[in-house]
C-alpha atoms as a PDB file:
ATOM      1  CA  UNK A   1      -5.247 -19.350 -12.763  1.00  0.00           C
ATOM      2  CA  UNK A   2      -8.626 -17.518 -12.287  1.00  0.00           C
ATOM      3  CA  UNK A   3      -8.580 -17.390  -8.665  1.00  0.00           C
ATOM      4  CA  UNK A   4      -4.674 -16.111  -8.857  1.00  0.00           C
ATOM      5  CA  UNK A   5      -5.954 -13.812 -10.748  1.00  0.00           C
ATOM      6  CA  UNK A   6      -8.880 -13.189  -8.809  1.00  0.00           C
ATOM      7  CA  UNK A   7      -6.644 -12.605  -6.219  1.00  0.00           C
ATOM      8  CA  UNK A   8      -4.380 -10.366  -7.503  1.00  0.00           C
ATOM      9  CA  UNK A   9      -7.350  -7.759  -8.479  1.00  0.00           C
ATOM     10  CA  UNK A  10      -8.030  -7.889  -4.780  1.00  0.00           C
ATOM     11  CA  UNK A  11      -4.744  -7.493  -4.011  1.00  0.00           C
ATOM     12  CA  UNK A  12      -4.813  -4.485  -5.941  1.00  0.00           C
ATOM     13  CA  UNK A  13      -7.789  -2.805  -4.874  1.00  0.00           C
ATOM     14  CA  UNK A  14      -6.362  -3.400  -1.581  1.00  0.00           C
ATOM     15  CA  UNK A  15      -3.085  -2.053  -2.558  1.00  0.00           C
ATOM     16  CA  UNK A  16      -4.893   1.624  -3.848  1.00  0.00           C
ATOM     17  CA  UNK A  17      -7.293   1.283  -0.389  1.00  0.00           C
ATOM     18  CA  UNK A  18      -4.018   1.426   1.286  1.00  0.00           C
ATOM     19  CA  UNK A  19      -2.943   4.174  -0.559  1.00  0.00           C
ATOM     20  CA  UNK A  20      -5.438   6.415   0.141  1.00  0.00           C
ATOM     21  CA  UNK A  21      -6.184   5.912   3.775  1.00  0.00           C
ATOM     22  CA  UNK A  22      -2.186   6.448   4.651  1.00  0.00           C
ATOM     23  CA  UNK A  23      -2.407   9.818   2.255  1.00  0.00           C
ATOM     24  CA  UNK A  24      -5.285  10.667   4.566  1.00  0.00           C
ATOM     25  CA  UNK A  25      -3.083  10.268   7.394  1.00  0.00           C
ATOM     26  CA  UNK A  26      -0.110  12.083   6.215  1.00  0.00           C
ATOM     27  CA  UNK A  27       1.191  15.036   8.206  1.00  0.00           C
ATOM     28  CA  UNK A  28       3.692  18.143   7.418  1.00  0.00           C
ATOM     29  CA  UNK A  29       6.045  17.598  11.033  1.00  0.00           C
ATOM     30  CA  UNK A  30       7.747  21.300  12.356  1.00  0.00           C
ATOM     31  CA  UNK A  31      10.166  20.173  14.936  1.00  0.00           C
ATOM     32  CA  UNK A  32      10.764  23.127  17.612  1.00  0.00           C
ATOM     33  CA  UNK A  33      13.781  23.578  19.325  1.00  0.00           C
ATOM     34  CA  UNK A  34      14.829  22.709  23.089  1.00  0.00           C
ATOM     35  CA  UNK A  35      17.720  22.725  24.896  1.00  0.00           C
ATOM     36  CA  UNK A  36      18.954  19.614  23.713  1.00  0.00           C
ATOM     37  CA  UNK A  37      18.925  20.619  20.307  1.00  0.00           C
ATOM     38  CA  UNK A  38      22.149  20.539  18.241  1.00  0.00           C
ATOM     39  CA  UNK A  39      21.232  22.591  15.163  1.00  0.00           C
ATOM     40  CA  UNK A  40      23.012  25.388  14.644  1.00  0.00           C
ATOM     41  CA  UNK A  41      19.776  27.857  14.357  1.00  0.00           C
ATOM     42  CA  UNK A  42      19.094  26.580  17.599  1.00  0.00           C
ATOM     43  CA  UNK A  43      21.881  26.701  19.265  1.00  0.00           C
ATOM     44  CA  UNK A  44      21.533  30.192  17.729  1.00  0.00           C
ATOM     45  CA  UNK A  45      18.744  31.083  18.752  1.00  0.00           C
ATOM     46  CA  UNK A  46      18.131  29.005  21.781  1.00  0.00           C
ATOM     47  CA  UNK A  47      14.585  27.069  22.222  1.00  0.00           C
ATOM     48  CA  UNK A  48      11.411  27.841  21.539  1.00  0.00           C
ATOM     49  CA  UNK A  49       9.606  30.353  23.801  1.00  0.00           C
ATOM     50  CA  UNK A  50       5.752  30.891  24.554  1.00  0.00           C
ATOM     51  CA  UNK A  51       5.282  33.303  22.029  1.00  0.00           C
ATOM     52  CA  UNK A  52       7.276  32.189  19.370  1.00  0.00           C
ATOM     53  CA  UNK A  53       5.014  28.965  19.356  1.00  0.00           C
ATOM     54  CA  UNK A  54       2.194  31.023  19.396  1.00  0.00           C
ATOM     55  CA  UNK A  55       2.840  33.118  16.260  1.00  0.00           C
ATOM     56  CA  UNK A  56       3.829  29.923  14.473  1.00  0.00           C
ATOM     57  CA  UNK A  57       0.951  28.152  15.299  1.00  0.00           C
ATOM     58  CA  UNK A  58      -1.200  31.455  14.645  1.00  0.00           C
ATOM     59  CA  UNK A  59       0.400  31.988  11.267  1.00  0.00           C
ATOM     60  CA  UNK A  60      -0.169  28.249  10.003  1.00  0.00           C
ATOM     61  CA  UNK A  61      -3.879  28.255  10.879  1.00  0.00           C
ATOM     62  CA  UNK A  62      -4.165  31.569   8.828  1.00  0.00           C
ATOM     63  CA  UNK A  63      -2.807  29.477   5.614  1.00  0.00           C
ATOM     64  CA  UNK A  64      -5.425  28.245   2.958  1.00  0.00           C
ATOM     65  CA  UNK A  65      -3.386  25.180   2.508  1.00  0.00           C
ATOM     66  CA  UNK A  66      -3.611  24.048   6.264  1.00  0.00           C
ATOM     67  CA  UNK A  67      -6.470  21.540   7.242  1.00  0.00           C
ATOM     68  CA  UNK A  68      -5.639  21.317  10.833  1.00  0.00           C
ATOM     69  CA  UNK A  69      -2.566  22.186  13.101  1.00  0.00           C
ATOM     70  CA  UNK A  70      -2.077  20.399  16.074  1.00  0.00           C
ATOM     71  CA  UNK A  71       0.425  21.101  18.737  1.00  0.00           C
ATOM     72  CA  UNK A  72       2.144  18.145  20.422  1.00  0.00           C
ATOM     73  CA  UNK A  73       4.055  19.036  24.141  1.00  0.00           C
ATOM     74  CA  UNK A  74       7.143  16.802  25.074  1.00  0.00           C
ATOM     75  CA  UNK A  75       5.318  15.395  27.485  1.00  0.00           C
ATOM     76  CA  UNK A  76       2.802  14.027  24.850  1.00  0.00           C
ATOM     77  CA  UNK A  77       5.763  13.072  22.517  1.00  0.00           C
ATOM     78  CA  UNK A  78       7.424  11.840  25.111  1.00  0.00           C
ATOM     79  CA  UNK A  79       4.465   9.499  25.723  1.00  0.00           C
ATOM     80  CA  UNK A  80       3.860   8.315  22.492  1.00  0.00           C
ATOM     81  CA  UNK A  81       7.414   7.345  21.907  1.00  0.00           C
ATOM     82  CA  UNK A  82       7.252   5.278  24.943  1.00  0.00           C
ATOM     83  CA  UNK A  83       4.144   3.645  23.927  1.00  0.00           C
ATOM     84  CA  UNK A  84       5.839   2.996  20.057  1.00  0.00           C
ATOM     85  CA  UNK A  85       9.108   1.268  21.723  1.00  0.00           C
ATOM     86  CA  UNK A  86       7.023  -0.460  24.540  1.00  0.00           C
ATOM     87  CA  UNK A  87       8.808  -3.794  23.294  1.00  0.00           C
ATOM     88  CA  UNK A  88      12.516  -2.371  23.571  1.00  0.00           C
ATOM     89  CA  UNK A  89      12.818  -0.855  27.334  1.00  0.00           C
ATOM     90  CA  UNK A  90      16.509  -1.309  27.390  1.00  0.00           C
ATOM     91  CA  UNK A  91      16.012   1.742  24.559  1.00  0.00           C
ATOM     92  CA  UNK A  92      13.652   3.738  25.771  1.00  0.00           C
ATOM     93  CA  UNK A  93      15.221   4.239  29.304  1.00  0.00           C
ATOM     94  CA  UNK A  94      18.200   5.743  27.333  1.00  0.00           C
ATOM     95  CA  UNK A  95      16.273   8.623  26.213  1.00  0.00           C
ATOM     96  CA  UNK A  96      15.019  11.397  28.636  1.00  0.00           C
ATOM     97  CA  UNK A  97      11.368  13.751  28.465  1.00  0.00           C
ATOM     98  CA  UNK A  98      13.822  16.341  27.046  1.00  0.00           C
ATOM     99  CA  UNK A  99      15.192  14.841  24.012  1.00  0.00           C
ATOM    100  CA  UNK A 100      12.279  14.610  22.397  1.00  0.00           C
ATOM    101  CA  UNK A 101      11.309  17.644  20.871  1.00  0.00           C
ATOM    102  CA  UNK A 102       7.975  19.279  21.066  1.00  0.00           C
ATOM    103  CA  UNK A 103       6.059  19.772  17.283  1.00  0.00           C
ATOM    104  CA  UNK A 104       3.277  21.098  15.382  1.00  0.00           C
ATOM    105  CA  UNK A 105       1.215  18.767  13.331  1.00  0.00           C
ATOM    106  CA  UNK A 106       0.096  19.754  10.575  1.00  0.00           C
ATOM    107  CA  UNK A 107      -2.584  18.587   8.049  1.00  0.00           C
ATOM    108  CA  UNK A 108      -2.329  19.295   4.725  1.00  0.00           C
ATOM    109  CA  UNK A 109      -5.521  19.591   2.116  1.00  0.00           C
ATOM    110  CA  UNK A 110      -2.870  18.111  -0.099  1.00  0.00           C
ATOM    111  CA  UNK A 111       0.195  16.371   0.503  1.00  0.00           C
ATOM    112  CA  UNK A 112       1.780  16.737  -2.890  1.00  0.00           C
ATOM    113  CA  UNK A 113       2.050  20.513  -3.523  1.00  0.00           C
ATOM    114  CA  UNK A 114       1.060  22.511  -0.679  1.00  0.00           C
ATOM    115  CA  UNK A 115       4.263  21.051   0.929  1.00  0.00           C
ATOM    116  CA  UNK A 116       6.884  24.124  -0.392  1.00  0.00           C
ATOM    117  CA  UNK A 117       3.977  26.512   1.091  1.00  0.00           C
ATOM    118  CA  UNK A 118       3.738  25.903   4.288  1.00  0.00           C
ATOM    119  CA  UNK A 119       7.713  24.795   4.593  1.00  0.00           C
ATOM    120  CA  UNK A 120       8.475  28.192   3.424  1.00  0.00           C
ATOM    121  CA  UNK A 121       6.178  29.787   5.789  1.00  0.00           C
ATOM    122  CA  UNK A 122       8.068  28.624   8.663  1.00  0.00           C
ATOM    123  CA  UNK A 123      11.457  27.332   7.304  1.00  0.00           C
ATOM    124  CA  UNK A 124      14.486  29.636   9.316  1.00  0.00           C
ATOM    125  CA  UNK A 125      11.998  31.196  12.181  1.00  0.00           C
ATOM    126  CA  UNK A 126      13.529  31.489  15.247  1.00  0.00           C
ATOM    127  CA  UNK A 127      12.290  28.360  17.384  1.00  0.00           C
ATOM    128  CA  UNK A 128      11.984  25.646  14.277  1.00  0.00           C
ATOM    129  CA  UNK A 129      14.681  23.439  14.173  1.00  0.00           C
ATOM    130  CA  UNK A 130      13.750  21.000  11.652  1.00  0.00           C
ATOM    131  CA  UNK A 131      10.660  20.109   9.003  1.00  0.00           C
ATOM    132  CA  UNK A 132       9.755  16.924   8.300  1.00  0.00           C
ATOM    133  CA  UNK A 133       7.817  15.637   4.701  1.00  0.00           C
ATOM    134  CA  UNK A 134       6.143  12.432   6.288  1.00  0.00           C
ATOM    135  CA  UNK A 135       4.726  11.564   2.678  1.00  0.00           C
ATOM    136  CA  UNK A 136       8.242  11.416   1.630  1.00  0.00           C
ATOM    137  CA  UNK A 137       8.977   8.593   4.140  1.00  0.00           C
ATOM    138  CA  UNK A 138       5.705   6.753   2.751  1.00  0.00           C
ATOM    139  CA  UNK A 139       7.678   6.753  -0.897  1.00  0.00           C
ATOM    140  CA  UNK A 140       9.548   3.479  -0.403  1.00  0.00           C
ATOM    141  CA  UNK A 141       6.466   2.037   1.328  1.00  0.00           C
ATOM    142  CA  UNK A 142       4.194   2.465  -2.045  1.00  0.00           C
ATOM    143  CA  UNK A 143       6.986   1.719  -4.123  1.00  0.00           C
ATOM    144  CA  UNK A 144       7.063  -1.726  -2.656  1.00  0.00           C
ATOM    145  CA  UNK A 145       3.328  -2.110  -2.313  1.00  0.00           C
ATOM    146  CA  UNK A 146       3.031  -1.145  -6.265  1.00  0.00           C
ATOM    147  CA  UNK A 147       6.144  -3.534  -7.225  1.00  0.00           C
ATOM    148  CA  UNK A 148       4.508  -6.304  -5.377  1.00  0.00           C
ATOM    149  CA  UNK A 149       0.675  -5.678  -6.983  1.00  0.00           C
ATOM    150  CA  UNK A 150       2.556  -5.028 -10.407  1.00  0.00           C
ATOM    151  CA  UNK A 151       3.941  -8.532  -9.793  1.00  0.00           C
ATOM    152  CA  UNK A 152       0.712 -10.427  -8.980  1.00  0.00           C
ATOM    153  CA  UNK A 153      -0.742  -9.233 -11.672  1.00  0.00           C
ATOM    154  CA  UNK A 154       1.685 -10.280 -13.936  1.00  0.00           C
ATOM    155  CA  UNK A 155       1.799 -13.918 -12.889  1.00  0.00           C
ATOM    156  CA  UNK A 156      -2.151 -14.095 -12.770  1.00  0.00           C
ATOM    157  CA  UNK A 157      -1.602 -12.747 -16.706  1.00  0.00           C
ATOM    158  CA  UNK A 158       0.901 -15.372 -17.231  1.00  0.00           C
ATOM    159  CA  UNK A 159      -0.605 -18.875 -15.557  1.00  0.00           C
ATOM    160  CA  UNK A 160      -4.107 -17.036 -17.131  1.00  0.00           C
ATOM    161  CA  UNK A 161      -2.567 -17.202 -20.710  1.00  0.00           C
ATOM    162  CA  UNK A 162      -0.714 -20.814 -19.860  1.00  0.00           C
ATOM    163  CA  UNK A 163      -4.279 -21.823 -18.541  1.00  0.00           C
ATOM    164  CA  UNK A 164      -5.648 -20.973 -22.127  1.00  0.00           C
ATOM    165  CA  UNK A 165      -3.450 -22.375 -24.224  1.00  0.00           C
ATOM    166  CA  UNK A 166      -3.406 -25.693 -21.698  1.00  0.00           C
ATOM    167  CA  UNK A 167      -7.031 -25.807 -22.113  1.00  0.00           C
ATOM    168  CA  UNK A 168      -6.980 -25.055 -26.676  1.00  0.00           C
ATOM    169  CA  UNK A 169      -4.396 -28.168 -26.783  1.00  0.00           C
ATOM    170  CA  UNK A 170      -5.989 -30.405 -24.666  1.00  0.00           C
ATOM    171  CA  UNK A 171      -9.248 -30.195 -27.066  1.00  0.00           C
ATOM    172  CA  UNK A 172      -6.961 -30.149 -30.024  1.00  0.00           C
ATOM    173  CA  UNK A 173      -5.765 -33.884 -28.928  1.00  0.00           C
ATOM    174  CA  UNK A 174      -9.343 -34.993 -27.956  1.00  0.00           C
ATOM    175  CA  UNK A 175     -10.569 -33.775 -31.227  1.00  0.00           C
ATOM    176  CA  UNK A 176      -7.505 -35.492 -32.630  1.00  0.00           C
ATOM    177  CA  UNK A 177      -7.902 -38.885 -31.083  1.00  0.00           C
ATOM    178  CA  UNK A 178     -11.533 -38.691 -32.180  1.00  0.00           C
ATOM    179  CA  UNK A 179     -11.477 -37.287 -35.932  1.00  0.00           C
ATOM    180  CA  UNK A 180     -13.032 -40.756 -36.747  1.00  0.00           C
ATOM    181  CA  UNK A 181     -16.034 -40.289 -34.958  1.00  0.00           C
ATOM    182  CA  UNK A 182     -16.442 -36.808 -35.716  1.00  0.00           C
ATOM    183  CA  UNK A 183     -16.192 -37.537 -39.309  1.00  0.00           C
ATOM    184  CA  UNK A 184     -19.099 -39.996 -39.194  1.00  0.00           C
ATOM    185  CA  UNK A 185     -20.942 -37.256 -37.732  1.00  0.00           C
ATOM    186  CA  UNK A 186     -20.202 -34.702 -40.174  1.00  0.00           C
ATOM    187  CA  UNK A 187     -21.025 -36.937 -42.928  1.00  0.00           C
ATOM    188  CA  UNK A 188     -24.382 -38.286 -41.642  1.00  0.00           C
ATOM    189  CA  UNK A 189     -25.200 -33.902 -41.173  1.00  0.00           C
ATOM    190  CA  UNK A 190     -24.767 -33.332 -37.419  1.00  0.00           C
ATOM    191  CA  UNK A 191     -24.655 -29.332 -37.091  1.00  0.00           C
ATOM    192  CA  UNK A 192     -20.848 -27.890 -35.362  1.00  0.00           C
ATOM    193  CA  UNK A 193     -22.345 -27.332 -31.846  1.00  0.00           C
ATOM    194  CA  UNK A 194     -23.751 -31.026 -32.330  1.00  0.00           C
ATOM    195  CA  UNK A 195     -20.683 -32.245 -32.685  1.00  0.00           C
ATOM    196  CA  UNK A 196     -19.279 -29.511 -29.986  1.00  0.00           C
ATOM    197  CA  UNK A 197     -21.228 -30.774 -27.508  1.00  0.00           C
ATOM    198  CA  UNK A 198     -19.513 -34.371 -26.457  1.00  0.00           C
ATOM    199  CA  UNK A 199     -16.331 -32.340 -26.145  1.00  0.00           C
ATOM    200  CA  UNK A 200     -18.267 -29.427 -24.093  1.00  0.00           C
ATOM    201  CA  UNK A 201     -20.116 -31.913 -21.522  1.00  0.00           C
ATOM    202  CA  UNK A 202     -16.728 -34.139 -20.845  1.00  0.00           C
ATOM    203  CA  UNK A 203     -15.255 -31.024 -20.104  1.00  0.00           C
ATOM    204  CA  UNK A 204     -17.578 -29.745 -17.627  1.00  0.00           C
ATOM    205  CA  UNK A 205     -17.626 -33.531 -15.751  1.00  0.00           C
ATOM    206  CA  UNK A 206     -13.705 -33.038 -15.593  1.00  0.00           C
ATOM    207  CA  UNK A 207     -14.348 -29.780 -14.092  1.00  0.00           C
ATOM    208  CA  UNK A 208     -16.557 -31.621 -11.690  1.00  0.00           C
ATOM    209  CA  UNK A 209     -14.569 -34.323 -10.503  1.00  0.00           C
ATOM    210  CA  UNK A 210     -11.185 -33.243 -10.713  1.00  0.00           C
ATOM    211  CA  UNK A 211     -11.512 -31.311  -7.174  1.00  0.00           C
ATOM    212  CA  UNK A 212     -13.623 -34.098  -6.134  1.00  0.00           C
ATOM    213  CA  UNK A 213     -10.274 -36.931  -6.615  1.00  0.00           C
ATOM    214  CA  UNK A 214      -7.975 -34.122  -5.850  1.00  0.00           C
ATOM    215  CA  UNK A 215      -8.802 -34.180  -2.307  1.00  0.00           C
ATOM    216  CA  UNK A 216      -9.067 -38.317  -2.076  1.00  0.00           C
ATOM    217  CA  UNK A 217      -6.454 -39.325   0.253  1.00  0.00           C
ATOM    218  CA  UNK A 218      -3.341 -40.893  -1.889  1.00  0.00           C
ATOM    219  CA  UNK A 219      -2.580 -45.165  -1.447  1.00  0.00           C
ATOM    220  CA  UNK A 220       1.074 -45.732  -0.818  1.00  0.00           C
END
């Protein structure tokens, strides 16, 4: 029970280490348009020219809540996405350098609420088709990571609580079985940790060898 539990604080520091290097990671995605694109501000518009991607790009970096804006070409995007479905060709030879979109990467100083800012900034501009929240995609992946540390936490609690109560009875019956003895003792004036101690010491020898002819091999 101590090492489950043991375990499960681990778990959960590893859980919240988790947590904070993915929020470090976590990017505000502006998807620009191309002539593949099938929104209808783009096929309004048409894609993205030279200086529209310029003035975007100029007009995030001027923003207090941008960390860092990186611009990613189709070529690059086209690269990575090969590299990400590697293990599926039969996929990736479906899709062409020109379905995948060029972007602007952007950094956030935080995730949570500088979000509507910088959307708004951009949102409707001729040349964006599309924004993307990428903490919002991480929501179901620390809801699961949460339900499962919530849940080895709670069974350490459990078999740590079973363990305890195990442990109380067990000495209740050994005391039990030896009130005779114990009495003696009493009466002839031995002090409580004197008579304690017998039940402390077997105890710790359990402890001891109960590993030790655990891990004998059985006799059939």
């Amino acid at each position: 029970s101590l090492s489950l539990l043991g375990t499960g604080l681990l778990f959960v520091k590893q859980v919240n280490n988790t947590r904070t290097y993915w929020q470090g990671k976590v990017q505000l995605s502006i998807y620009l348009c191309t002539a593949t694109s099938v929104s209808p501000q783009c096929h309004e518009n048409g894609p993205a020219t030279a200086a529209e991607k310029a003035q975007i790009q100029s007009d995030l970096k001027a923003l207090p809540q941008v960390q860092r804006v990186f611009y990613e070409s189709q070529e690059q995007a086209y690269l990575h996405f090969k590299q990400d479905f590697s293990r599926e060709p039969s996929f990736t030879n479906l899709v062409n350098k020109s379905d995948i979109p060029d972007s602007f990467q952007v950094k956030l100083r935080n995730a949570q609420t500088d979000f509507n800012v910088v959307a708004g900034t951009v949102q409707g501009r001729p040349g964006v088709d599309q924004i993307v929240n990428d903490s919002s995609l991480l929501a179901k992946f620390y809801k699961l990571l949460d339900g499962a540390r919530n849940g080895v936490v709670i069974i350490a609690i459990v078999l740590l609580i079973a363990a305890i109560l195990l442990v109380a009875n067990t000495i209740r019956l050994s005391a039990f079985n030896r009130r005779r003895e114990t009495s003696i003792m009493r009466l002839v004036g031995a002090s409580n940790f004197y008579v304690q101690l017998p039940f402390l010491v077997e105890g710790v020898l359990a402890g001891l060898a109960s590993p030790r002819l655990s891990s004998l091999p059985s006799r059939t």
